[in-house]
C-alpha atoms as a PDB file:
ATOM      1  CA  UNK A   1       0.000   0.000   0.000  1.00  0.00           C
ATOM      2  CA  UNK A   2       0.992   3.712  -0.531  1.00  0.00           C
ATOM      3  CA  UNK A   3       0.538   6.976   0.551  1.00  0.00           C
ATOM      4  CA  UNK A   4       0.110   8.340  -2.739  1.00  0.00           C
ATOM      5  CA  UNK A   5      -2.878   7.908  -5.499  1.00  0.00           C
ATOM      6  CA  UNK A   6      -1.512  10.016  -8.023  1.00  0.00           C
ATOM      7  CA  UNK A   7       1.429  11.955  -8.401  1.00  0.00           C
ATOM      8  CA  UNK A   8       2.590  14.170 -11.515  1.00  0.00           C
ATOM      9  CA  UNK A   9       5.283  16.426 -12.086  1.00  0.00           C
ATOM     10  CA  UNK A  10       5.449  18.510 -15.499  1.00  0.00           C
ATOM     11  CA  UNK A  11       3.078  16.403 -16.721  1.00  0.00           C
ATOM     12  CA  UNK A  12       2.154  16.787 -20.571  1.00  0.00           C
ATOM     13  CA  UNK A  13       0.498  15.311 -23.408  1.00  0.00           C
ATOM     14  CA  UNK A  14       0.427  16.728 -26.799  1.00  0.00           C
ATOM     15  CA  UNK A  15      -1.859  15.379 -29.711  1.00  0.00           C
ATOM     16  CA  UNK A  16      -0.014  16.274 -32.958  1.00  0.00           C
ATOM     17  CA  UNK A  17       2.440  18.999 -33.381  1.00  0.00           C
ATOM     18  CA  UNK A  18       0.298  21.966 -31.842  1.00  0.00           C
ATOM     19  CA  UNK A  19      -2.694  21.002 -29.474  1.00  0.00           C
ATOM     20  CA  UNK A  20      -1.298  20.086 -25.726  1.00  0.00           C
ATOM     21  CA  UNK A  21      -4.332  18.721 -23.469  1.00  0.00           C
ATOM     22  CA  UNK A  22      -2.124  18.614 -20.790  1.00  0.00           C
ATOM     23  CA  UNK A  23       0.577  21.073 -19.777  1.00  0.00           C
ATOM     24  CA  UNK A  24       3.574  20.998 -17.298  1.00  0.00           C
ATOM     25  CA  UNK A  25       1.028  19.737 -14.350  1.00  0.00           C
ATOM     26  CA  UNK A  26       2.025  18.823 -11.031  1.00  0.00           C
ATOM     27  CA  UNK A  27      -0.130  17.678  -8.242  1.00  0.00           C
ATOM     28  CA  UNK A  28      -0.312  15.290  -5.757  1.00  0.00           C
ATOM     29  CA  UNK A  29      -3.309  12.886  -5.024  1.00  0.00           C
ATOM     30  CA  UNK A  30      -3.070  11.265  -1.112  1.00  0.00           C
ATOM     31  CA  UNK A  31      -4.385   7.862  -0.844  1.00  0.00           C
ATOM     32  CA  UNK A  32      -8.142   7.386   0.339  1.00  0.00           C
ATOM     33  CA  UNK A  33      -9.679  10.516  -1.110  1.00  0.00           C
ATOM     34  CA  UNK A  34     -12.688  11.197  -3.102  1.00  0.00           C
ATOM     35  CA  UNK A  35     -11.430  14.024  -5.471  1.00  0.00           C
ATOM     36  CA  UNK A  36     -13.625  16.287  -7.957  1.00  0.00           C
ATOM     37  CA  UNK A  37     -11.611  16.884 -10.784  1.00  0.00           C
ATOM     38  CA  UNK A  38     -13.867  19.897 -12.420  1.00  0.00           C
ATOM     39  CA  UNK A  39     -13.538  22.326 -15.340  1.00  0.00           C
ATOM     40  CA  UNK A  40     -14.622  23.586 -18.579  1.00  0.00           C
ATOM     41  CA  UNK A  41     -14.892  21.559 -21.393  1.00  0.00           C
ATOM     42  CA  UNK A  42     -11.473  20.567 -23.612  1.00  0.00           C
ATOM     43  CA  UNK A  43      -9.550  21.624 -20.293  1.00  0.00           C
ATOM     44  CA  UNK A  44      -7.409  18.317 -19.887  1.00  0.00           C
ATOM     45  CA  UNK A  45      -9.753  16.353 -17.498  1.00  0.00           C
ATOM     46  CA  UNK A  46     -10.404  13.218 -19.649  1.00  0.00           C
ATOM     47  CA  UNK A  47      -7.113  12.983 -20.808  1.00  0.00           C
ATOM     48  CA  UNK A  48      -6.028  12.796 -17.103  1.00  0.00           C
ATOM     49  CA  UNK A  49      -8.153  10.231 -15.749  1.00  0.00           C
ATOM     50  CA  UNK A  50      -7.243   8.141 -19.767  1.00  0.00           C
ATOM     51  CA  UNK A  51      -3.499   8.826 -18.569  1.00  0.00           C
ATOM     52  CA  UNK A  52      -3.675   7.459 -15.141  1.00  0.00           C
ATOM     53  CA  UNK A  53      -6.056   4.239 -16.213  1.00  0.00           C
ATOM     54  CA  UNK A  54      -2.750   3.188 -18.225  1.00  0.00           C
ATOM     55  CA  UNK A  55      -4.410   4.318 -21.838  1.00  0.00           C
ATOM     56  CA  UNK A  56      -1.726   6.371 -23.252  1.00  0.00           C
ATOM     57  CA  UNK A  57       1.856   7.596 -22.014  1.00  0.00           C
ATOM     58  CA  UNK A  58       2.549  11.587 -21.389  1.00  0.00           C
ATOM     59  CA  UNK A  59       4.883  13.265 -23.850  1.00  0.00           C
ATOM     60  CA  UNK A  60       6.293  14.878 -21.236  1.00  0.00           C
ATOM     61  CA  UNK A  61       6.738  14.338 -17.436  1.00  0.00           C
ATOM     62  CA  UNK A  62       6.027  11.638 -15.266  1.00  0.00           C
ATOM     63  CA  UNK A  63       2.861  10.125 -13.780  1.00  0.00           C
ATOM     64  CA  UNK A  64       3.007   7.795 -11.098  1.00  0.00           C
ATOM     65  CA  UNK A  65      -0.112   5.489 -10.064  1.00  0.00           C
ATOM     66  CA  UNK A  66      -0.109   3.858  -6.111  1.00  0.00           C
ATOM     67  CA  UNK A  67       3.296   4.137  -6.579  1.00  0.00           C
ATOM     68  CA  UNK A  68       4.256   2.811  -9.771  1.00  0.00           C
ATOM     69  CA  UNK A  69       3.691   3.264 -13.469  1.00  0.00           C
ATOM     70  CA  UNK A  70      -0.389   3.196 -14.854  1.00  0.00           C
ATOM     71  CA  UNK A  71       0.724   0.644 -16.816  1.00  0.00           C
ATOM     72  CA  UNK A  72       1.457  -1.371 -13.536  1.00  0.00           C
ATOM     73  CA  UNK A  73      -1.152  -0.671 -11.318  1.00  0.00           C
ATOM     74  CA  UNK A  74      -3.858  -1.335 -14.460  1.00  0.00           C
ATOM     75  CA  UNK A  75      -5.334  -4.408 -11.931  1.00  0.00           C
ATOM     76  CA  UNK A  76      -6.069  -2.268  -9.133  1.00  0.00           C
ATOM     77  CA  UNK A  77      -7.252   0.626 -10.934  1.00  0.00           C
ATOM     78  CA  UNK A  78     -11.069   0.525 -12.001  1.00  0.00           C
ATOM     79  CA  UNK A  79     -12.038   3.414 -14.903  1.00  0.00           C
ATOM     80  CA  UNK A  80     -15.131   4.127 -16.523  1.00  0.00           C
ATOM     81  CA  UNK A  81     -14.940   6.375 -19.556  1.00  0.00           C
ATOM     82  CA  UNK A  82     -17.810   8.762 -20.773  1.00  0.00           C
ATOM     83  CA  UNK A  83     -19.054   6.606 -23.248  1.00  0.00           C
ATOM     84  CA  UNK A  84     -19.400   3.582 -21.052  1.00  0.00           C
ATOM     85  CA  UNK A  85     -17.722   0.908 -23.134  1.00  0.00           C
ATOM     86  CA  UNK A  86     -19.491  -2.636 -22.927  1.00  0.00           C
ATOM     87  CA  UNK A  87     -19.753  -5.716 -24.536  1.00  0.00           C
ATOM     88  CA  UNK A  88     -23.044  -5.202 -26.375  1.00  0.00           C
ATOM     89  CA  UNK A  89     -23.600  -8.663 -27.154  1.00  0.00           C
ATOM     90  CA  UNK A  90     -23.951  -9.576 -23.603  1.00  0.00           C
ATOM     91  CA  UNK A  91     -26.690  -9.741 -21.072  1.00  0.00           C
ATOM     92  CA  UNK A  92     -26.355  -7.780 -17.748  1.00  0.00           C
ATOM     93  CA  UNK A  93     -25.560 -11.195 -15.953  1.00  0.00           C
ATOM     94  CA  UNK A  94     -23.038 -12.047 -18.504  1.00  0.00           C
ATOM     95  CA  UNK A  95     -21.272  -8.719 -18.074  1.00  0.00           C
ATOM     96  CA  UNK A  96     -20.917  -9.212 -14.367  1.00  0.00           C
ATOM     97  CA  UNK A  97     -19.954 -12.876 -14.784  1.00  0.00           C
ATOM     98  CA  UNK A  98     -17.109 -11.762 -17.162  1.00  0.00           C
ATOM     99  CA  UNK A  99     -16.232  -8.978 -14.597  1.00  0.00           C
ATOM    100  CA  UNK A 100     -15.522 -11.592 -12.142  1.00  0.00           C
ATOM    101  CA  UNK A 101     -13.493 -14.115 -14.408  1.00  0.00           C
ATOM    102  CA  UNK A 102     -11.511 -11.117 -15.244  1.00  0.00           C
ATOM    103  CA  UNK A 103     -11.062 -10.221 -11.352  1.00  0.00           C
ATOM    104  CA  UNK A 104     -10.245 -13.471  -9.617  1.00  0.00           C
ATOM    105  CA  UNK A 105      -9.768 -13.279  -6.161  1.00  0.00           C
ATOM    106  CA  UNK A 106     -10.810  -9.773  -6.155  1.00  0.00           C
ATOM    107  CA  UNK A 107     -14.260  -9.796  -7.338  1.00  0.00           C
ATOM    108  CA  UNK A 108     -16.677  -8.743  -4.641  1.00  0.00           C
ATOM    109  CA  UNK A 109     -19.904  -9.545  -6.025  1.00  0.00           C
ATOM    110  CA  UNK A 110     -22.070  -7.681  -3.288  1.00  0.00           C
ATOM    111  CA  UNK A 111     -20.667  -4.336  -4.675  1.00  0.00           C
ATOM    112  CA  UNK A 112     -22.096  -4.629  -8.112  1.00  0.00           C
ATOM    113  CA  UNK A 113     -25.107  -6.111  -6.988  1.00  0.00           C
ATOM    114  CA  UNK A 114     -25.356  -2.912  -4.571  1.00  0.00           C
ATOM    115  CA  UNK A 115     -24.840  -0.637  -7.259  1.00  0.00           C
ATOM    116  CA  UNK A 116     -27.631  -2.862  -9.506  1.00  0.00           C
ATOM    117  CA  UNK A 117     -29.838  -2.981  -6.559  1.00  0.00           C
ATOM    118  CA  UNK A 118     -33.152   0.048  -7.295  1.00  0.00           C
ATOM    119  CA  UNK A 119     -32.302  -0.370 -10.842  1.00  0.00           C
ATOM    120  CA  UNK A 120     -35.072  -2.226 -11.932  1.00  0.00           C
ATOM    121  CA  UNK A 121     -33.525  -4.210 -14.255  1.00  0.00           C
ATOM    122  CA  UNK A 122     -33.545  -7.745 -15.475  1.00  0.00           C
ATOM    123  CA  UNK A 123     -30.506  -9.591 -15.130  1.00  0.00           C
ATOM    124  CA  UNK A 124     -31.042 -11.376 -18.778  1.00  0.00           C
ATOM    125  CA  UNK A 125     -31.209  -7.886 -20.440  1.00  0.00           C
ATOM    126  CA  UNK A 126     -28.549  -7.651 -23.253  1.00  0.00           C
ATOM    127  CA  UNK A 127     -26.756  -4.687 -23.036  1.00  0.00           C
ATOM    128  CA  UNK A 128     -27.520  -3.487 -26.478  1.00  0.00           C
ATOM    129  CA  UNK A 129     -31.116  -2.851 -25.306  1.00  0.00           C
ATOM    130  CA  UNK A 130     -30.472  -0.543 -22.138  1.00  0.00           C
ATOM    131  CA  UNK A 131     -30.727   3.204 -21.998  1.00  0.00           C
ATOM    132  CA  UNK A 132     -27.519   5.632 -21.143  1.00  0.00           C
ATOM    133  CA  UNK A 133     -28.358   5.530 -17.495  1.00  0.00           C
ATOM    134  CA  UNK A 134     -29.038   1.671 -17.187  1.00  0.00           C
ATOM    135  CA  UNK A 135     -25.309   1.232 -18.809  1.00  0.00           C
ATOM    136  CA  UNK A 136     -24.221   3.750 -16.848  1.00  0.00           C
ATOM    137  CA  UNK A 137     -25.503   2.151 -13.579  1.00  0.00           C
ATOM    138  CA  UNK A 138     -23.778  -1.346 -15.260  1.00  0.00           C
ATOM    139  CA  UNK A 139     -20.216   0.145 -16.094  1.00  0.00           C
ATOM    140  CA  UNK A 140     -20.130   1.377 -12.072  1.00  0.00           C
ATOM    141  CA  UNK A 141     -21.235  -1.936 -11.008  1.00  0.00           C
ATOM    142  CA  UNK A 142     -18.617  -3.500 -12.930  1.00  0.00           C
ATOM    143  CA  UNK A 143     -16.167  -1.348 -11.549  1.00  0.00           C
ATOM    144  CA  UNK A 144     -16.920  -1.275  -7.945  1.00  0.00           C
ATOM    145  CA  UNK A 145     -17.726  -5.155  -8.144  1.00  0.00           C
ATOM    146  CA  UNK A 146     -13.757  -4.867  -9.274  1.00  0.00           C
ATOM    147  CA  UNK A 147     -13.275  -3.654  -5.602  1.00  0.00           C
ATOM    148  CA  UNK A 148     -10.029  -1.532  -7.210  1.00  0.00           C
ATOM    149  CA  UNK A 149      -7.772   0.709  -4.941  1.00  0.00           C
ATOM    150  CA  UNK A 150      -8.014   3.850  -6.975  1.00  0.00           C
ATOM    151  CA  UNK A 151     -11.516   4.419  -9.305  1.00  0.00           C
ATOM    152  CA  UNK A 152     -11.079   6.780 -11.982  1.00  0.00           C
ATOM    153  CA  UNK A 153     -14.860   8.296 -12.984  1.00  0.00           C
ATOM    154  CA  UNK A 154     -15.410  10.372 -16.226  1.00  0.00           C
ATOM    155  CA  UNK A 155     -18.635  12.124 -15.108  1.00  0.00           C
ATOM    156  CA  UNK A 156     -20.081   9.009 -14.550  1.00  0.00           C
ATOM    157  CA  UNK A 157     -23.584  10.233 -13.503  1.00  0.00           C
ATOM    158  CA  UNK A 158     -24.194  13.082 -16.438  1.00  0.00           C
ATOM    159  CA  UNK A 159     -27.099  10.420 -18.187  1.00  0.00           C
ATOM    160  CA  UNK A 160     -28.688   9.671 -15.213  1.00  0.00           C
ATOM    161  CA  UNK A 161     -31.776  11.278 -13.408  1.00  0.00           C
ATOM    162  CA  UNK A 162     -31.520  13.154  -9.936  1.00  0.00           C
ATOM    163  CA  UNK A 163     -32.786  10.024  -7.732  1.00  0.00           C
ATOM    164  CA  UNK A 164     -30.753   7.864  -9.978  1.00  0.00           C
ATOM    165  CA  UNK A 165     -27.543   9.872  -9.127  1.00  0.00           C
ATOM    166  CA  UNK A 166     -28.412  10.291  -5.810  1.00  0.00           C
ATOM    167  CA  UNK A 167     -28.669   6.482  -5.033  1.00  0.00           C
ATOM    168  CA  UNK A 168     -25.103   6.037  -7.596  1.00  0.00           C
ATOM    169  CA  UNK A 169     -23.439   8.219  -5.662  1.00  0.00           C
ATOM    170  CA  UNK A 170     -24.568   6.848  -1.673  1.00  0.00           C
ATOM    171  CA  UNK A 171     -23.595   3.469  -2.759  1.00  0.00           C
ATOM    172  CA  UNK A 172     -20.235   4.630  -4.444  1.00  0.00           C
ATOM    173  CA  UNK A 173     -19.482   6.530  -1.268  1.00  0.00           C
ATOM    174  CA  UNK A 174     -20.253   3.425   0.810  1.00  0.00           C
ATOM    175  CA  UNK A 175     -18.535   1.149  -1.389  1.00  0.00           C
ATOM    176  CA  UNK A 176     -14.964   3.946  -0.569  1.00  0.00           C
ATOM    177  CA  UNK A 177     -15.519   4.721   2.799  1.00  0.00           C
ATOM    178  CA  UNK A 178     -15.566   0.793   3.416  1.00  0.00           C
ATOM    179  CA  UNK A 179     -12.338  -0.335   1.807  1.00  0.00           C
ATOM    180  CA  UNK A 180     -10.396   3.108   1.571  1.00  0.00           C
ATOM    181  CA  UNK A 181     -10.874   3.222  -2.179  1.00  0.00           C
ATOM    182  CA  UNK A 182      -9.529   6.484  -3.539  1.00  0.00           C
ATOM    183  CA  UNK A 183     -12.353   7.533  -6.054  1.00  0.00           C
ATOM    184  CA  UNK A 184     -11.293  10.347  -8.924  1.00  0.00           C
ATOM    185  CA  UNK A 185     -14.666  11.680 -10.335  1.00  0.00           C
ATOM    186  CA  UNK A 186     -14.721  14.510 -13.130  1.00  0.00           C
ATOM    187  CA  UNK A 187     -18.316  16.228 -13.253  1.00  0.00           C
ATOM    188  CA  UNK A 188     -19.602  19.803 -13.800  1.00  0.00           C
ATOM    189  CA  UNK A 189     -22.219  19.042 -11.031  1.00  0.00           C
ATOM    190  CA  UNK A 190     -20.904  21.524  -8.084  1.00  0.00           C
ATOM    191  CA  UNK A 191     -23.553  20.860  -5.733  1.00  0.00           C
ATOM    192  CA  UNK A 192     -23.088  17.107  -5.682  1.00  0.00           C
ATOM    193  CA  UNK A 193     -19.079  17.332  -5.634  1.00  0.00           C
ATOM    194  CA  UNK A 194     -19.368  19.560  -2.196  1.00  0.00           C
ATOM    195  CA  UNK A 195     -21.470  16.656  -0.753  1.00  0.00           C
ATOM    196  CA  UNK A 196     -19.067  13.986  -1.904  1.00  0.00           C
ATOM    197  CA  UNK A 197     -15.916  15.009  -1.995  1.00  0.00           C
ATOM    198  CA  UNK A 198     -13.403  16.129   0.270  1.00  0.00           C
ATOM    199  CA  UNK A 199     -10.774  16.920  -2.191  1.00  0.00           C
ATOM    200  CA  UNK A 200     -10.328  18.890  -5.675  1.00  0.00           C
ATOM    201  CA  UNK A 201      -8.654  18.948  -8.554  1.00  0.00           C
ATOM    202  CA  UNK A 202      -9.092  22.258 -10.677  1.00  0.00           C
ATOM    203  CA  UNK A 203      -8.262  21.644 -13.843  1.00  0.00           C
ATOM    204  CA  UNK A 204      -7.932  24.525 -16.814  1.00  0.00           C
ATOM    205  CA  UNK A 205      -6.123  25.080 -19.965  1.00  0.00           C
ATOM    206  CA  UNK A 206      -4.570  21.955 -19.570  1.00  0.00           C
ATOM    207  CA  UNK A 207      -2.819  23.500 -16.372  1.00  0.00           C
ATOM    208  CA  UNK A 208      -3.814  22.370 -12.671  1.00  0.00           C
ATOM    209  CA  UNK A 209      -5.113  26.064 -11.406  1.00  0.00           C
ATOM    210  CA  UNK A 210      -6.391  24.524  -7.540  1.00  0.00           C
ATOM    211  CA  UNK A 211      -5.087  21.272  -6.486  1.00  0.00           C
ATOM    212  CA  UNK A 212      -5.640  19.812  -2.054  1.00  0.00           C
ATOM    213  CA  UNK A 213      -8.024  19.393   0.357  1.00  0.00           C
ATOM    214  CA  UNK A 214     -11.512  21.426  -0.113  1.00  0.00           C
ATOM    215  CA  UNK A 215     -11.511  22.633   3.421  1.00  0.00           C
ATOM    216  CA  UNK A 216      -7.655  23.910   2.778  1.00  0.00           C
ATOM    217  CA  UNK A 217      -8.460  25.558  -0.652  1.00  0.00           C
ATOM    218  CA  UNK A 218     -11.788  27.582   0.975  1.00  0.00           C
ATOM    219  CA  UNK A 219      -9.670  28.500   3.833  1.00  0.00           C
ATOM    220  CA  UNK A 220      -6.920  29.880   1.956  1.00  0.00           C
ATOM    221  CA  UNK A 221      -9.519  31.809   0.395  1.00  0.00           C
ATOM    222  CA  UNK A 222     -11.794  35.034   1.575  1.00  0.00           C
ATOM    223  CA  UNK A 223     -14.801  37.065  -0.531  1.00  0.00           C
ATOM    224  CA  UNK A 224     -14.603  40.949   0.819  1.00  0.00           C
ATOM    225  CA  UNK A 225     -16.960  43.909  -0.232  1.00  0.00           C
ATOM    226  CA  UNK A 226     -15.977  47.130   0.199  1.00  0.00           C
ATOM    227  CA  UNK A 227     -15.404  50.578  -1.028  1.00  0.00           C
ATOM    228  CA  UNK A 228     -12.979  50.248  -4.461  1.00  0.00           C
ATOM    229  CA  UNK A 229     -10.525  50.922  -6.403  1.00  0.00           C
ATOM    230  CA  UNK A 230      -9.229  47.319  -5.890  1.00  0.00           C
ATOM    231  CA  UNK A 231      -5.442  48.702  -5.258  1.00  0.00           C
ATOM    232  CA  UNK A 232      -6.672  48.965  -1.370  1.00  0.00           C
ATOM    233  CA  UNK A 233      -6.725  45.031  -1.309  1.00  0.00           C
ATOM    234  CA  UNK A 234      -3.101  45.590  -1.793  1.00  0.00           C
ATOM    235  CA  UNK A 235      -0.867  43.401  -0.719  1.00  0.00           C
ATOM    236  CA  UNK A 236      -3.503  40.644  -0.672  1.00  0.00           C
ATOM    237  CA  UNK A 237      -3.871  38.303  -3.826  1.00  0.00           C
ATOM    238  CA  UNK A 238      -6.853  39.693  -5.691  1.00  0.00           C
ATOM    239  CA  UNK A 239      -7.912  36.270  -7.274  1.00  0.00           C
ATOM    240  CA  UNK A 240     -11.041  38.185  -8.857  1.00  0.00           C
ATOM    241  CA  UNK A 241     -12.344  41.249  -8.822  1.00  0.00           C
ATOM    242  CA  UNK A 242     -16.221  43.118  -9.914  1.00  0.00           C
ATOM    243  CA  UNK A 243     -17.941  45.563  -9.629  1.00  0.00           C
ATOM    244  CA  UNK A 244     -20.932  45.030  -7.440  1.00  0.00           C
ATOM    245  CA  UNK A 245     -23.413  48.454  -7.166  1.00  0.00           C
ATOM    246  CA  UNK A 246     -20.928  51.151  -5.479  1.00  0.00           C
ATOM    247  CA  UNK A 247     -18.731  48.877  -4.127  1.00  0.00           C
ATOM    248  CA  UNK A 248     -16.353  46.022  -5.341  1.00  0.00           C
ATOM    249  CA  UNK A 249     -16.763  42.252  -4.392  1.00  0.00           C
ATOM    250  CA  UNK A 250     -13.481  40.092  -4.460  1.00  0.00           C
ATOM    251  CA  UNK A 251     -11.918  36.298  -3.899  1.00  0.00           C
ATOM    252  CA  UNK A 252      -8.630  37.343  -2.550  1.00  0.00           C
ATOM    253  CA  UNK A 253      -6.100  35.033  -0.775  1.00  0.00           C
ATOM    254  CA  UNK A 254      -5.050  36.915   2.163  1.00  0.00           C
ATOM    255  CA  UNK A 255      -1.458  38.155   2.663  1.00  0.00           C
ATOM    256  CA  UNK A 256      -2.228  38.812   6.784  1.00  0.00           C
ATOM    257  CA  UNK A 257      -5.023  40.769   8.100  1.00  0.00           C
ATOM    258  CA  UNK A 258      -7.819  42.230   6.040  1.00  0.00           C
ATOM    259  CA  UNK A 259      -9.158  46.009   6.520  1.00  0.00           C
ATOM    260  CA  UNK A 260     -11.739  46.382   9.272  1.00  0.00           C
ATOM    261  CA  UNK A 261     -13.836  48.751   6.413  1.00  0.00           C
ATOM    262  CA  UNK A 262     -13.872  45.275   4.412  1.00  0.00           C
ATOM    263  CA  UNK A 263     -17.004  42.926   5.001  1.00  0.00           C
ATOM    264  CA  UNK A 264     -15.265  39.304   4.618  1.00  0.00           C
ATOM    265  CA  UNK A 265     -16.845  35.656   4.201  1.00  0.00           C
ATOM    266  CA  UNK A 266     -15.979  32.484   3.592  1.00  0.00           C
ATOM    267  CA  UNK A 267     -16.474  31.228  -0.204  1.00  0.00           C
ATOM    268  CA  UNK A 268     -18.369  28.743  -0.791  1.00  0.00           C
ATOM    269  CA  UNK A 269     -16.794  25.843  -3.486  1.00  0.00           C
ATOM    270  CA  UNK A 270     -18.749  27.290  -5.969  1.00  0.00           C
ATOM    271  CA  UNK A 271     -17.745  31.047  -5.993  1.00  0.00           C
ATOM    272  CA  UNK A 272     -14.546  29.714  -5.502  1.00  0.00           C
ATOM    273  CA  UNK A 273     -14.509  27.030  -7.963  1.00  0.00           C
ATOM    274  CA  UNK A 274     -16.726  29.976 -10.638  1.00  0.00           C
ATOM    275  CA  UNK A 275     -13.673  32.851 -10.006  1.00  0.00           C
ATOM    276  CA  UNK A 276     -11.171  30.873 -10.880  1.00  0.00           C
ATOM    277  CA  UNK A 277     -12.718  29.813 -13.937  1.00  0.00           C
ATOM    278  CA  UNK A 278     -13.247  32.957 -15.057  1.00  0.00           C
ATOM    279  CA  UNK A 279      -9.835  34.340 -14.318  1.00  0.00           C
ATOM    280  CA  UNK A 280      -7.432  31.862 -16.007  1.00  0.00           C
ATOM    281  CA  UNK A 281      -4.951  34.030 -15.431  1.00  0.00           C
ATOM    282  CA  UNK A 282      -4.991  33.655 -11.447  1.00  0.00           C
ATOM    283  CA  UNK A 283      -1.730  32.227  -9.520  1.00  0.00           C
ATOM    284  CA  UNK A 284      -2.472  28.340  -9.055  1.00  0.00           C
ATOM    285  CA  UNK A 285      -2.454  27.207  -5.470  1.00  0.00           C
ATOM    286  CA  UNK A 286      -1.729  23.463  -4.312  1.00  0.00           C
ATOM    287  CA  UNK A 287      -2.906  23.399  -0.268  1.00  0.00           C
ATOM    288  CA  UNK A 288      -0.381  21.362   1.965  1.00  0.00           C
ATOM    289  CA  UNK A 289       0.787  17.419   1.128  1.00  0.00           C
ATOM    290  CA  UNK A 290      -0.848  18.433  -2.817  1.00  0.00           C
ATOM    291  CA  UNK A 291       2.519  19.243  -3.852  1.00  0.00           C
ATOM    292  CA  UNK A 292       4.455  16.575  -5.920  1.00  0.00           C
ATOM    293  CA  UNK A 293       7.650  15.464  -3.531  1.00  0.00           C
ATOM    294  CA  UNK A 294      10.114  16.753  -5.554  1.00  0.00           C
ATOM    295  CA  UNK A 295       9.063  19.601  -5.960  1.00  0.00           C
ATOM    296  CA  UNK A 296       8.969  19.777  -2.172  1.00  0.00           C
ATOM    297  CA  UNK A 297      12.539  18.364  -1.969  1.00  0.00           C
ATOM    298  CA  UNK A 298      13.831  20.767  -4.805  1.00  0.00           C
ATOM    299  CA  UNK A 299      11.957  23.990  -3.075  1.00  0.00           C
END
């Protein structure tokens, strides 16, 4: 066992001659979290999770997976794509059968069956003939029946309905919290990563912009009002700044006190997660033990 889910340092990956998904990323993933990795669209966040499942090699940097190469930690990594990939042929039962030929000695049965459990659906059902969310609720059983160390999720619950994703995500939360599974989920639902997750990936341009803990990342974070021009939030960093009526709203990160004429709160993840999206241009932050150990050593 390790410490360590996923490291990177100067991670890239470049698809032809001009178009780099990734670029120069460096973060550190500890061991038994449930991490959001969120952003726009095209930022990199597929091609990370594809990357640390083992399907592809960076052009640049290095990527290590519980403590070795993707390539060799592929049997205790579980990963479900966007589109789902199954064996159409098959029925549901067949799909789980194969799942546990392919897993022996690991398969844990009472997982998938968890995750099937509410669906509704009948075991003899080829997979050709289900709807996005009935795969969808398949491909997770698969992968939790795996009973993996680290699962890798590409927005695994977009095709499903609210009550659908609601009972996906309890029983993927109980599933981690009772074997320590490190889960990596990409979505671009906020509300349901703050519930669920308890640390964050920030992913943009290609570039890791926020990388730690949640609770760290808020913390190092404040949203004052106040009288402008925004030079008065000097020497604090002004992550982003608007005008709001007479006044000026902004997500700083504090460099010591802040004014007594400033009104200052606590961001939630989704101002925080919303300003940094729409300043691209803001210094990245990596909270404490998200830093890559070499770049610790070397700093």
């Amino acid at each position: 066992m390790t410490d360590t889910a996923i490291e990177a340092t100067a991670l890239t990956k470049r698809y032809g001659r001009h178009r780099d998904a990734l670029k120069d990323c460096a973060f550190r993933l500890p061991a038994g979290r449930v991490c959001a990795v969120v952003g726009p669209n095209g930022a990199g966040k597929s091609t990370l999770l594809a990357l640390a499942a083992g399907l592809g090699r960076p052009t640049d940097g290095t990527l290590t997976v519980l403590g070795t190469s993707p390539a060799k930690a592929r049997a205790r990594v579980a990963y479900v794509a966007q589109d789902k990939p199954l064996y159409p042929q098959l029925t549901i039962a067949d799909t789980l059968r194969l799942g546990a030929e392919l897993n022996p000695g690991r398969w844990d049965m009472a997982a998938a069956e968890r995750v099937m459990g509410g669906g509704g659906l009948d075991p003899k059902a080829r997979v050709r003939t289900l709807s996005g969310g009935q795969r969808t609720r398949v491909a997770l059983a698969v992968a939790l029946g795996k009973r993996a160390e680290l699962l890798l999720l590409d927005e695994p619950m977009a095709d499903l309905d609210p009550l659908a994703r609601h009972q996906l995500m309890g029983a993927l939360m109980a599933v981690a919290a009772e074997h320590g599974t490190t889960v990596v989920m990409s979505s671009h639902i906020i509300g349901e990563l703050a519930e669920a997750c308890d640390h964050l990936l920030l992913v943009s341009d290609g570039r890791v912009r926020l990388g730690g803990g949640i609770d760290d990342l808020i913390g190092a974070h404040r949203l004052v009002t106040g009288r402008g021009p925004v030079d008065r939030l000097h020497p604090h960093i002004v992550v982003e700044s608007r005008a709001t009526g007479r006044g000026l709203t902004a997500l700083i990160r504090p460099e010591g006190p802040v004014g007594d004429d400033w009104d200052v709160q606590e961001p939630s993840l989704e101002e925080l997660l919303l300003a940094h999206l729409r300043t691209p241009d803001a210094p990245p932050l990596l909270s404490p033990g998200s830093t890559p150990r070499e770049l610790e050593v070397s700093a």
